[in-house]
Protein backbone atom coordinates (compact mmCIF):
# COMPACT_ATOMS: atom_id res chain seq x y z
CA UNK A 1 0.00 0.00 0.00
CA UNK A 2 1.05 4.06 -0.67
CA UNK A 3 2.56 5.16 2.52
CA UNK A 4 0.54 8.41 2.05
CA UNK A 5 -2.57 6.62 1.68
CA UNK A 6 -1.99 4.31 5.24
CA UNK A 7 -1.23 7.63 6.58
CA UNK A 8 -4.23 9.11 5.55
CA UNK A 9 -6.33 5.98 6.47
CA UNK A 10 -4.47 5.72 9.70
CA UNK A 11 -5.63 9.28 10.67
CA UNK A 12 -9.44 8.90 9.14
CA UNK A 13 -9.87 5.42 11.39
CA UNK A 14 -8.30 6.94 14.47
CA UNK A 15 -11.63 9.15 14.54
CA UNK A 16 -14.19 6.85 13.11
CA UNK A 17 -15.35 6.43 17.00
CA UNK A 18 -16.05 9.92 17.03
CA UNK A 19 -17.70 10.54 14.03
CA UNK A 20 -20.01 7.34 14.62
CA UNK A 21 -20.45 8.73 18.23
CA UNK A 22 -21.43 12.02 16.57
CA UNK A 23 -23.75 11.05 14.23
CA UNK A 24 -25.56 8.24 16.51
CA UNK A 25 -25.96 11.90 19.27
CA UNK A 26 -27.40 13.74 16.24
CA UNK A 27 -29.59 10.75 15.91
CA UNK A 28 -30.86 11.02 19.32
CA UNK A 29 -31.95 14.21 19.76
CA UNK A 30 -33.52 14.38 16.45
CA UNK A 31 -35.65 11.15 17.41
CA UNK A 32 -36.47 12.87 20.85
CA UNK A 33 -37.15 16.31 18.95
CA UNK A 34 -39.48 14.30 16.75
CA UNK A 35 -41.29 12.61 20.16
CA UNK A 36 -41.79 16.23 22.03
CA UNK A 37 -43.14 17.70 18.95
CA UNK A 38 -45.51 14.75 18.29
CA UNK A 39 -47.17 14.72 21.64
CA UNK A 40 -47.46 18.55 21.97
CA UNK A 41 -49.27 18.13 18.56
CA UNK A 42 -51.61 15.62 19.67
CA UNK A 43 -51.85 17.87 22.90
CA UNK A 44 -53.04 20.60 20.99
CA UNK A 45 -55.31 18.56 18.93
CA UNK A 46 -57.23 17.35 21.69
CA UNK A 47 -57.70 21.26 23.23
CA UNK A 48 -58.92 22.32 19.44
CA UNK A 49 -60.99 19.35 19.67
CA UNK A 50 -62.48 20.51 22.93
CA UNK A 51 -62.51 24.28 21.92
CA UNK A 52 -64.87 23.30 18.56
CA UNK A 53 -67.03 20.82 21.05
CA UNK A 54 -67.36 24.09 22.96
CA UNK A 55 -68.18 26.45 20.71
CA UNK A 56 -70.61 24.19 18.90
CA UNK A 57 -72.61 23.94 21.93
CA UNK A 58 -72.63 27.73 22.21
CA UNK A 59 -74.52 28.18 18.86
């Protein structure tokens, strides 16, 4: 093998433990952004749901 390329590969591996570690953190907080915003949706569904029930029985 090129001596400049098993340097080069030597250097990429030696942080392949970060990146992964990185991206898999990324990963995580997307998937928990995705759960907060989910249940505040359905949250807000159900008070719509309640304000329409509401007003409907006003008329």
């Amino acid at each position: 093998m090129d001596p400049v390329l098993a340097e080069i590969y030597s250097t990429v591996l030696g942080a392949a433990p970060f990146v992964i570690a990185a991206y898999a953190l990324i990963f995580l907080v997307l998937c928990g952004y995705v759960v907060f915003i989910t249940t505040k949706l359905k949250r807000t569904e159900k008070k719509l749901a309640a304000l329409e029930e509401h007003v409907d029985a006003l008329k």
